[in-house]
C-alpha atoms as a PDB file:
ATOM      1  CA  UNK A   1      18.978 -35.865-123.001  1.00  0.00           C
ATOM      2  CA  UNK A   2      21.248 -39.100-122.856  1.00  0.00           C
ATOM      3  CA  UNK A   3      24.487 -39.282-124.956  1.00  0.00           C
ATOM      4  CA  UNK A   4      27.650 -41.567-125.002  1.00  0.00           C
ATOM      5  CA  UNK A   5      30.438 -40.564-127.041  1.00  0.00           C
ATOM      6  CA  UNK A   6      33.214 -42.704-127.961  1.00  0.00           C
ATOM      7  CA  UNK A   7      32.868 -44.216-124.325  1.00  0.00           C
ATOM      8  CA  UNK A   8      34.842 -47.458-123.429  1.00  0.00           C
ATOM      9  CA  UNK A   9      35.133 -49.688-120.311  1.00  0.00           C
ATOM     10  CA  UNK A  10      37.546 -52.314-119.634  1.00  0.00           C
ATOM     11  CA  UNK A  11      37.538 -54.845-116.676  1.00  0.00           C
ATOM     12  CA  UNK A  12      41.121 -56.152-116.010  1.00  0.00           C
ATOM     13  CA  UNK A  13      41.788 -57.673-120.005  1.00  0.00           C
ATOM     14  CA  UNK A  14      38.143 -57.919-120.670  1.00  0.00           C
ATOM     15  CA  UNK A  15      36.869 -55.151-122.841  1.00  0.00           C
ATOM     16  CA  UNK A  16      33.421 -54.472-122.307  1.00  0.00           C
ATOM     17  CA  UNK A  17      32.373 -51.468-124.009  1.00  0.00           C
ATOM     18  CA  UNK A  18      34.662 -50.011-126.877  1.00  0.00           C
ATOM     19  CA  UNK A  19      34.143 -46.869-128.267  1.00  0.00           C
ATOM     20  CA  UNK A  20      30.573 -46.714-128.279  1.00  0.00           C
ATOM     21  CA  UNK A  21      28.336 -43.694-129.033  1.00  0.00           C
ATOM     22  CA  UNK A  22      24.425 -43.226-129.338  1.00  0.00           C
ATOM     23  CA  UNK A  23      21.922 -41.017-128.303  1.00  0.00           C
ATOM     24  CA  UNK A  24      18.519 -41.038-126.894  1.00  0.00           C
ATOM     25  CA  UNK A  25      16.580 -38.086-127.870  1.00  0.00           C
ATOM     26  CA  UNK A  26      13.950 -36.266-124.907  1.00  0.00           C
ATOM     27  CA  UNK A  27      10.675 -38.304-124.627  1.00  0.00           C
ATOM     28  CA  UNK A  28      12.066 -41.762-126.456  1.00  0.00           C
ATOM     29  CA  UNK A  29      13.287 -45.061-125.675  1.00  0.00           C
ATOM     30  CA  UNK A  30      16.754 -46.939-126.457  1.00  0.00           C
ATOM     31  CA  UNK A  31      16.268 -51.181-125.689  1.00  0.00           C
ATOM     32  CA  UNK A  32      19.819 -52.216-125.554  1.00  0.00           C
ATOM     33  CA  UNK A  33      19.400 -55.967-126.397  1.00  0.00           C
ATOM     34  CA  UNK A  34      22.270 -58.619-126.217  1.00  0.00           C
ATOM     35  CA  UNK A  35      23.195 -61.873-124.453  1.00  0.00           C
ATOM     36  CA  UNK A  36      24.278 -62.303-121.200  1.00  0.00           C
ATOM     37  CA  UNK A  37      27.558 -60.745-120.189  1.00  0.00           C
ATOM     38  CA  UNK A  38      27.684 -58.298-123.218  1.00  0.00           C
ATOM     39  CA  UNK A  39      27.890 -54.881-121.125  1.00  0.00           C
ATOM     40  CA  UNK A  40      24.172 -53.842-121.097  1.00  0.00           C
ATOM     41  CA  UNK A  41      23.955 -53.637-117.629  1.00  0.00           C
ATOM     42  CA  UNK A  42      27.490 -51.792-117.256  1.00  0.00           C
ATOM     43  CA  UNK A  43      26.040 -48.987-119.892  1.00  0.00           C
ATOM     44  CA  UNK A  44      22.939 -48.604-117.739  1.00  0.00           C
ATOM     45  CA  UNK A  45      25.525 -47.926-114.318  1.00  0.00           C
ATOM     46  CA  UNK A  46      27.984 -45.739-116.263  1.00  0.00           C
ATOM     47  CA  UNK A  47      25.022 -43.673-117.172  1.00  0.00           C
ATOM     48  CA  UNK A  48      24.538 -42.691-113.459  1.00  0.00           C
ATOM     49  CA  UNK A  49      27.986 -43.064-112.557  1.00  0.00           C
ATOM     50  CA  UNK A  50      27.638 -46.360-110.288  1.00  0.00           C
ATOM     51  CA  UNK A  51      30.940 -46.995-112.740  1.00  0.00           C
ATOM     52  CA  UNK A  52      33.087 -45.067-114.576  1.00  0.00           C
ATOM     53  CA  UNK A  53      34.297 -44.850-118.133  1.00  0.00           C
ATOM     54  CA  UNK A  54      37.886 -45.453-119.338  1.00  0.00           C
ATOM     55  CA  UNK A  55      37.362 -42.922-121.615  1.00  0.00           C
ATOM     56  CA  UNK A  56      34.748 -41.084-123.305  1.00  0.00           C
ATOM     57  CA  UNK A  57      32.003 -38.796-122.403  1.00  0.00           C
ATOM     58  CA  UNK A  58      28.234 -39.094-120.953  1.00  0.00           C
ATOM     59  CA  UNK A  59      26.225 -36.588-121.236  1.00  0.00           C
ATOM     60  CA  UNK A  60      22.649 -36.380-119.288  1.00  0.00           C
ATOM     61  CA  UNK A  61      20.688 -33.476-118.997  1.00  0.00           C
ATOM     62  CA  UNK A  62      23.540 -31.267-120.387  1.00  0.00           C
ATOM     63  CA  UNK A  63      26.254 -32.549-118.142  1.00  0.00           C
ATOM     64  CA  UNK A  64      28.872 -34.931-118.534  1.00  0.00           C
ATOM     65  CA  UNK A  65      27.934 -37.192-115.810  1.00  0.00           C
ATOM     66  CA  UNK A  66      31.529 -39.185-116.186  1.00  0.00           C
ATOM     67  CA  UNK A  67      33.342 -35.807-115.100  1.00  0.00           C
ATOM     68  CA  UNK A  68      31.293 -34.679-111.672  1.00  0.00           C
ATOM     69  CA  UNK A  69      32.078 -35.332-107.900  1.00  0.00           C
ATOM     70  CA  UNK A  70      30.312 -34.461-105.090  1.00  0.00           C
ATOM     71  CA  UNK A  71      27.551 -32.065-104.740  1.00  0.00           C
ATOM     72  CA  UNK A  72      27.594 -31.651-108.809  1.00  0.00           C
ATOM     73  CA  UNK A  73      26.863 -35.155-109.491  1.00  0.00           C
ATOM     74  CA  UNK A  74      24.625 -35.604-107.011  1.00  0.00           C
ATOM     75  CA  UNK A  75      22.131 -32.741-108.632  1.00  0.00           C
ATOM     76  CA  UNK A  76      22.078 -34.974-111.650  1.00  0.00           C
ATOM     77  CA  UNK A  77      21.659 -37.930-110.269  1.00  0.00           C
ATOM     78  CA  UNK A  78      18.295 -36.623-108.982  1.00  0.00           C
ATOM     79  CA  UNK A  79      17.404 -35.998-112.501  1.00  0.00           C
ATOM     80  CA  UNK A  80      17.683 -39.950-112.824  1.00  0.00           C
ATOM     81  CA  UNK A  81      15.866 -42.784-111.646  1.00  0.00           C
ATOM     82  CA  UNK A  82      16.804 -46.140-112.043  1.00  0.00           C
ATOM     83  CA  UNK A  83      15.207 -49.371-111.766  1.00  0.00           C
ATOM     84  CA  UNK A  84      17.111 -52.207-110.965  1.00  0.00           C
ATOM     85  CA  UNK A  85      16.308 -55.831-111.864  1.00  0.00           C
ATOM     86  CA  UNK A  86      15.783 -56.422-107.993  1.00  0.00           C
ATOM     87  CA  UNK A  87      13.965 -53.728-107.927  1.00  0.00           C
ATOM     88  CA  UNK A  88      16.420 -52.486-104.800  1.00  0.00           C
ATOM     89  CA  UNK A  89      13.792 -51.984-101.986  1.00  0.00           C
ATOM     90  CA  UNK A  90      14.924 -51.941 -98.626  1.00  0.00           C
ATOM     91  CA  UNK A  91      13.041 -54.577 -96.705  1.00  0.00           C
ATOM     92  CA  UNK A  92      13.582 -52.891 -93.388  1.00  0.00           C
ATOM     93  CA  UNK A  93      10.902 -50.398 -94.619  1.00  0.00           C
ATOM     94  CA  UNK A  94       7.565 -50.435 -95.758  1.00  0.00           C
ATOM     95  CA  UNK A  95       6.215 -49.432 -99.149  1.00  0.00           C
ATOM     96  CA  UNK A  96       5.393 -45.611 -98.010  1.00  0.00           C
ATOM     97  CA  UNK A  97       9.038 -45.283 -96.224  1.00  0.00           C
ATOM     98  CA  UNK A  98      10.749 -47.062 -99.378  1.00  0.00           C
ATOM     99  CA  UNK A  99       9.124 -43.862-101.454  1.00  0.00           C
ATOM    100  CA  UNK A 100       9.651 -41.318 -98.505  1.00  0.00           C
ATOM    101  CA  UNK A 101      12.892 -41.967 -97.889  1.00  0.00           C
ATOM    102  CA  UNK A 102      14.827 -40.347-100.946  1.00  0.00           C
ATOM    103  CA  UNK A 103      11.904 -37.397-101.040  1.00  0.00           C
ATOM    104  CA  UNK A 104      13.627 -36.663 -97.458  1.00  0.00           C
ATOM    105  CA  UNK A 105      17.137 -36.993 -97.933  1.00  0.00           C
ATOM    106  CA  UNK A 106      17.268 -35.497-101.746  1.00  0.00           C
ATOM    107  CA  UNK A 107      14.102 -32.673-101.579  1.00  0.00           C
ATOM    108  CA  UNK A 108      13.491 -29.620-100.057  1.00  0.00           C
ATOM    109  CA  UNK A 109       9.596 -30.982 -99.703  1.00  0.00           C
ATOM    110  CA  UNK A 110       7.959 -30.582 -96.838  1.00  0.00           C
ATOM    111  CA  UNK A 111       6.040 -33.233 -95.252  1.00  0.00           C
ATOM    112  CA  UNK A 112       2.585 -32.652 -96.497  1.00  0.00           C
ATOM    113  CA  UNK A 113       4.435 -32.880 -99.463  1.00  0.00           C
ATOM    114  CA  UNK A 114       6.019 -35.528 -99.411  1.00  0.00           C
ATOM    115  CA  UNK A 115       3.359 -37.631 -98.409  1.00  0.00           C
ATOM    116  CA  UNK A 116       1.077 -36.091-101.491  1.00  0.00           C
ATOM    117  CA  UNK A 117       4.069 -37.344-103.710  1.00  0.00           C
ATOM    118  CA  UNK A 118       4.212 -40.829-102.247  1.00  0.00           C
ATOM    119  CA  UNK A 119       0.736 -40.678-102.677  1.00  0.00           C
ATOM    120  CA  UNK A 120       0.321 -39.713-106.261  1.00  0.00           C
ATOM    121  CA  UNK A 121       3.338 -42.061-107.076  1.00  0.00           C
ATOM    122  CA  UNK A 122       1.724 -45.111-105.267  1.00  0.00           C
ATOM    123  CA  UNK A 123      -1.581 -44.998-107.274  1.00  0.00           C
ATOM    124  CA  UNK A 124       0.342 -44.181-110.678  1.00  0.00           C
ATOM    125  CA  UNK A 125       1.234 -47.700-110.564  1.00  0.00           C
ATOM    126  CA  UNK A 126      -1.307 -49.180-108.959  1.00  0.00           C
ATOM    127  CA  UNK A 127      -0.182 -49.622-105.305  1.00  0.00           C
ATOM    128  CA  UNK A 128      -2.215 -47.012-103.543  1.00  0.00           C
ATOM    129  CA  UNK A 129      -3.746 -49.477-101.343  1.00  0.00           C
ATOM    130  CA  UNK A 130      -0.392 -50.683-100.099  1.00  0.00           C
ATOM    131  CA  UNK A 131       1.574 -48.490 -98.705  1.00  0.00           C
ATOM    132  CA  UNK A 132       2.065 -50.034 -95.206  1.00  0.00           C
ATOM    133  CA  UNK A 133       2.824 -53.560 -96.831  1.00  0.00           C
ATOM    134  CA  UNK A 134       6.659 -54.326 -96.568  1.00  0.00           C
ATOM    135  CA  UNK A 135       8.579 -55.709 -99.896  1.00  0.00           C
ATOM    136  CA  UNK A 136       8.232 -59.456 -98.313  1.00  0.00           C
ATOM    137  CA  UNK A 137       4.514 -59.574 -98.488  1.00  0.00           C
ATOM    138  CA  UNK A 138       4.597 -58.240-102.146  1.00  0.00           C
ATOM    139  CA  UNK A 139       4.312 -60.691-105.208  1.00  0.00           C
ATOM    140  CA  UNK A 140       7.287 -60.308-107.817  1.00  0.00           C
ATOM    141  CA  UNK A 141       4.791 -57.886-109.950  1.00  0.00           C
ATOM    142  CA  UNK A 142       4.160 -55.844-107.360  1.00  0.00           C
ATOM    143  CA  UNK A 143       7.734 -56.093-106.231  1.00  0.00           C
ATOM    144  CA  UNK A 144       8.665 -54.627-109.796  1.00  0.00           C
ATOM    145  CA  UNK A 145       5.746 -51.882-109.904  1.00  0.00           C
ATOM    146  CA  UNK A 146       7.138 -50.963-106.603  1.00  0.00           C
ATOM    147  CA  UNK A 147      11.149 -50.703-107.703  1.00  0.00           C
ATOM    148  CA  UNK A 148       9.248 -48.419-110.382  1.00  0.00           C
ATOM    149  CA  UNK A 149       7.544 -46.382-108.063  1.00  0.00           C
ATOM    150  CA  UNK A 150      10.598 -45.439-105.974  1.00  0.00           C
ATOM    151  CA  UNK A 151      12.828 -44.520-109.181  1.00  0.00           C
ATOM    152  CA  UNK A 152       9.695 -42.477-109.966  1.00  0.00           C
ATOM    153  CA  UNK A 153       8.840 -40.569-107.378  1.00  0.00           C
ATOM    154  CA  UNK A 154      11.968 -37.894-107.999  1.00  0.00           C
ATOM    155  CA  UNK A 155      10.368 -37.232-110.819  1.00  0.00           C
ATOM    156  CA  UNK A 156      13.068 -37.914-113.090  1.00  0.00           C
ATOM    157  CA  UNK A 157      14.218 -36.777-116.734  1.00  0.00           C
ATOM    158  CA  UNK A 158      16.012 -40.106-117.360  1.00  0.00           C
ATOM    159  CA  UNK A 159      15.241 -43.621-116.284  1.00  0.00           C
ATOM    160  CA  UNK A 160      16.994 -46.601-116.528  1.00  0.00           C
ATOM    161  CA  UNK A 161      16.163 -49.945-116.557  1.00  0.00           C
ATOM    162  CA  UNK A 162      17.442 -53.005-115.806  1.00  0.00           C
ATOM    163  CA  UNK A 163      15.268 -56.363-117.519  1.00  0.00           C
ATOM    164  CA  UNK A 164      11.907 -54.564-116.299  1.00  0.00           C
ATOM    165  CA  UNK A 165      10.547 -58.130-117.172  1.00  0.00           C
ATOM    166  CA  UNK A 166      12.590 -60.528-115.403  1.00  0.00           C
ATOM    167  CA  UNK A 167      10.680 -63.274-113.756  1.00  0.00           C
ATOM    168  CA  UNK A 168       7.703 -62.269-114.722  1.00  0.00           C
ATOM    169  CA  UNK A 169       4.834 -63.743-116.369  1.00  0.00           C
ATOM    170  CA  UNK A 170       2.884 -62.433-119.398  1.00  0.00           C
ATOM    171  CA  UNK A 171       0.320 -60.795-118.027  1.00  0.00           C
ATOM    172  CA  UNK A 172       2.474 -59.089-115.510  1.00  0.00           C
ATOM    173  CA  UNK A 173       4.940 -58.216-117.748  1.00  0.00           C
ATOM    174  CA  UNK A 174       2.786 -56.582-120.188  1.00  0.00           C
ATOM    175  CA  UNK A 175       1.189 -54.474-117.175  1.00  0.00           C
ATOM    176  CA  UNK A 176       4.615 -53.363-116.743  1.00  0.00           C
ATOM    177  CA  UNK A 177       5.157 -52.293-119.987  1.00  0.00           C
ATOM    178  CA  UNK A 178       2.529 -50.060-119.970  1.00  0.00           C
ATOM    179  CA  UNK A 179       3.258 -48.421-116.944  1.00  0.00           C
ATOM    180  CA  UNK A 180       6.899 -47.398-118.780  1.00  0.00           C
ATOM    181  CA  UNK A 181       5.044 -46.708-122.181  1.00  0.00           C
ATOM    182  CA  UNK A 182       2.719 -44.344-120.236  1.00  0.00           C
ATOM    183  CA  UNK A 183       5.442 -42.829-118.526  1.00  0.00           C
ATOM    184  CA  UNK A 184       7.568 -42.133-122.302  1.00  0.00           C
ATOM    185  CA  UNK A 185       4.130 -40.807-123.942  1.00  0.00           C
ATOM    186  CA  UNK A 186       2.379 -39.149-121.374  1.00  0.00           C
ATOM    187  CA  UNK A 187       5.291 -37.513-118.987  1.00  0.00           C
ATOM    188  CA  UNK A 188       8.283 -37.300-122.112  1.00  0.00           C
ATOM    189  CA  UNK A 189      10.874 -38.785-119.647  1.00  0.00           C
ATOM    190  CA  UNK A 190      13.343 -40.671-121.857  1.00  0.00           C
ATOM    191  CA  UNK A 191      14.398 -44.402-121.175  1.00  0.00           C
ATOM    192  CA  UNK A 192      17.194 -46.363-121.793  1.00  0.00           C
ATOM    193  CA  UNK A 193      16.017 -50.111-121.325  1.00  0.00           C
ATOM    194  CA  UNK A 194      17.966 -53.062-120.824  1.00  0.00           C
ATOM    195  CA  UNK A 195      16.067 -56.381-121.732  1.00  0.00           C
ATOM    196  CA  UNK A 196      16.106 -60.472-123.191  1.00  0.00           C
ATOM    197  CA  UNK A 197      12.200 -59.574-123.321  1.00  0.00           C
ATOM    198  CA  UNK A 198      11.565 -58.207-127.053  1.00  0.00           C
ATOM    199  CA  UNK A 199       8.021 -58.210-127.030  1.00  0.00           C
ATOM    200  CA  UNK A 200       7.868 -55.712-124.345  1.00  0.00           C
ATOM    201  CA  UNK A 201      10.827 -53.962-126.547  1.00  0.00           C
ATOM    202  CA  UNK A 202       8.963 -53.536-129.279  1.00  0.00           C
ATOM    203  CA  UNK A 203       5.789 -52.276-127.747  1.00  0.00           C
ATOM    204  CA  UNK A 204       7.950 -49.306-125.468  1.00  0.00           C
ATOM    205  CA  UNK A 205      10.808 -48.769-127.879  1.00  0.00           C
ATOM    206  CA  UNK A 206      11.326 -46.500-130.489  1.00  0.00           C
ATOM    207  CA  UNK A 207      15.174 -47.465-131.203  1.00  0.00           C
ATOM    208  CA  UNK A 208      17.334 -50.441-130.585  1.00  0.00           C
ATOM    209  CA  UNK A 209      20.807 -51.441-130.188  1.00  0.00           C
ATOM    210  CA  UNK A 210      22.378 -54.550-130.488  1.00  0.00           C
ATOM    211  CA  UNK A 211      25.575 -54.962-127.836  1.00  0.00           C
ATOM    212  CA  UNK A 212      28.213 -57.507-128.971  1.00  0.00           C
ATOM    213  CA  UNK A 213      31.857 -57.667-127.793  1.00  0.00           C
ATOM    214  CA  UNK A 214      31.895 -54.333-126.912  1.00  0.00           C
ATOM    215  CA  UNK A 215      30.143 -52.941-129.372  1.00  0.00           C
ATOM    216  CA  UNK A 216      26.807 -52.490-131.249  1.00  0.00           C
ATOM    217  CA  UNK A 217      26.504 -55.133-134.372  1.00  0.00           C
ATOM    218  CA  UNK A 218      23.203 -53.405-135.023  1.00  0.00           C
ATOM    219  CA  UNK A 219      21.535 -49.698-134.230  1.00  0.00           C
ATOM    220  CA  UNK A 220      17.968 -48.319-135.471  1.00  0.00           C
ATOM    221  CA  UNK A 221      14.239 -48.860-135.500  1.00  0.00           C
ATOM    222  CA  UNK A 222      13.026 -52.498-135.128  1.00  0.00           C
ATOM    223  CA  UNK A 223      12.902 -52.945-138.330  1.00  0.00           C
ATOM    224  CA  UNK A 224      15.841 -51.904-139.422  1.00  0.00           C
ATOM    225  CA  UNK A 225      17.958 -53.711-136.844  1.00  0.00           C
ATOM    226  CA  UNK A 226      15.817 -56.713-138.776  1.00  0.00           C
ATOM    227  CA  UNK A 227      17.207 -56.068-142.081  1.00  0.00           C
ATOM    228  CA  UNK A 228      21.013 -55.922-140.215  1.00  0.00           C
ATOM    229  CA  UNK A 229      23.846 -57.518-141.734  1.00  0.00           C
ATOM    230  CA  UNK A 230      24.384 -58.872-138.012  1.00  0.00           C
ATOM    231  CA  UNK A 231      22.451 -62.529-137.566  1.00  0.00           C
ATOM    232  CA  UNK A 232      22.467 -61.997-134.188  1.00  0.00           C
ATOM    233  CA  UNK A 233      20.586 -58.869-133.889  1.00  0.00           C
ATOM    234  CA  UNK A 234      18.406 -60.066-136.390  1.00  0.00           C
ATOM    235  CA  UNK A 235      17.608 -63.420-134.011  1.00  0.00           C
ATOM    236  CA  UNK A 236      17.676 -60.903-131.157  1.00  0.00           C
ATOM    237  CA  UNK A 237      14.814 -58.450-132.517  1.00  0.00           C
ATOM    238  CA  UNK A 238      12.868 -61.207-133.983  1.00  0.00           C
ATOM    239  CA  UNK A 239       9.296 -62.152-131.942  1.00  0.00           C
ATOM    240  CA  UNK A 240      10.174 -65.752-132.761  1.00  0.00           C
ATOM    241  CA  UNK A 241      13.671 -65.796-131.538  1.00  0.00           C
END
């Protein structure tokens, strides 16, 4: 479903990615973990083509997404949603028009349609009551469940995401995981997660990968990224780090 191979990126001198390969199978999640300025958030764009690889291929849904133009990569792009740490609403808009607006410009819905999607997407993550509220009068948790509702509501194969937990406390945070657990388990999409948070790694991933200078120190299930020879993946996928 999601597949780098030998893909490398390089800013000026600074080599950010080198040679890196992995795949995340249909219906599972990959939690790239690392410090700061590692490259996790650069994998997450080259895997919709927001940036492109130096070399390398990346493969979603059966296409090598670092090869289209145009009309081409816009049809997989649709197959993608993404949700950024922001969570990228437009504040000009309400909640409803935030959802509506890519059902319009990338669907062939009609409009009883669309608003049954916005609808059903709304209440999947508990905003069905808000609709008409615009992204200034939401708190940062519903800020987030909202960012999650508009990469949602195409529907998606894949979705990225970018520190799903940033900012937020606990409680919130956990609420948030479930909402991406439910969406691996219950509708198979597959996720490629970006995150400091481990606990909310642990409890929605099923592999991780360790980014380091370009590179991952450290690739498997949590606990075998626990037994690698790498101290800082081991701090990294620790619940006491």
């Amino acid at each position: 479903m999601l597949r780098f191979e030998n893909v490398s990126k390089a800013f000026g001198e600074k080599q950010v990615l080198s040679d890196v390969s992995f795949a995340v199978p249909p219906g599972e999640a990959l939690c790239i973990l690392g410090r700061s300025g590692m490259g996790k958030s650069v994998t997450l764009k080259l895997s919709i083509a927001l940036l492109r690889p130096d070399q390398g291929k990346i493969w979603v849904c059966g296409d090598n997404i670092a090869s289209l133009e145009g009309a081409e990569l816009s049809k997989v792009r649709r197959k993608i949603g993404f949700l950024f740490q922001d969570a990228a609403l437009f504040d000009s808009l309400s909640l409803y028009n935030n959802l509506a607006l890519p059902l319009r410009r990338l669907s062939n819905k009609s409009w009883p349609e669309v608003e049954e999607a916005v609808h059903r997407t709304l209440q999947q993550v508990g905003l069905e009551n808000d609709g008409q509220r615009m992204p200034v009068e939401l708190s940062g948790g519903m800020r987030k469940r909202a960012g999650l509702a508009r990469a949602l509501v195409l529907e998606p194969k894949v979705l990225l995401v970018d520190e799903p937990n940033s900012g937020l406390d606990r409680i919130t945070a956990s609420e948030i995981d479930e909402l991406l657990l439910k969406q691996k388990t219950e509708r198979k999409t597959t996720l490629m997660i970006v995150t400091h948070d481990i606990h909310g790694a642990r409890r929605v991933g099923d592999t991780f990968a360790v980014l380091e200078h370009g590179r991952f120190v450290a690739y498997g299930t949590a606990k075998e990224v626990e037994q690698s020879q790498s101290e800082t993946a081991r701090k990294l996928i620790s619940e006491r780090y």
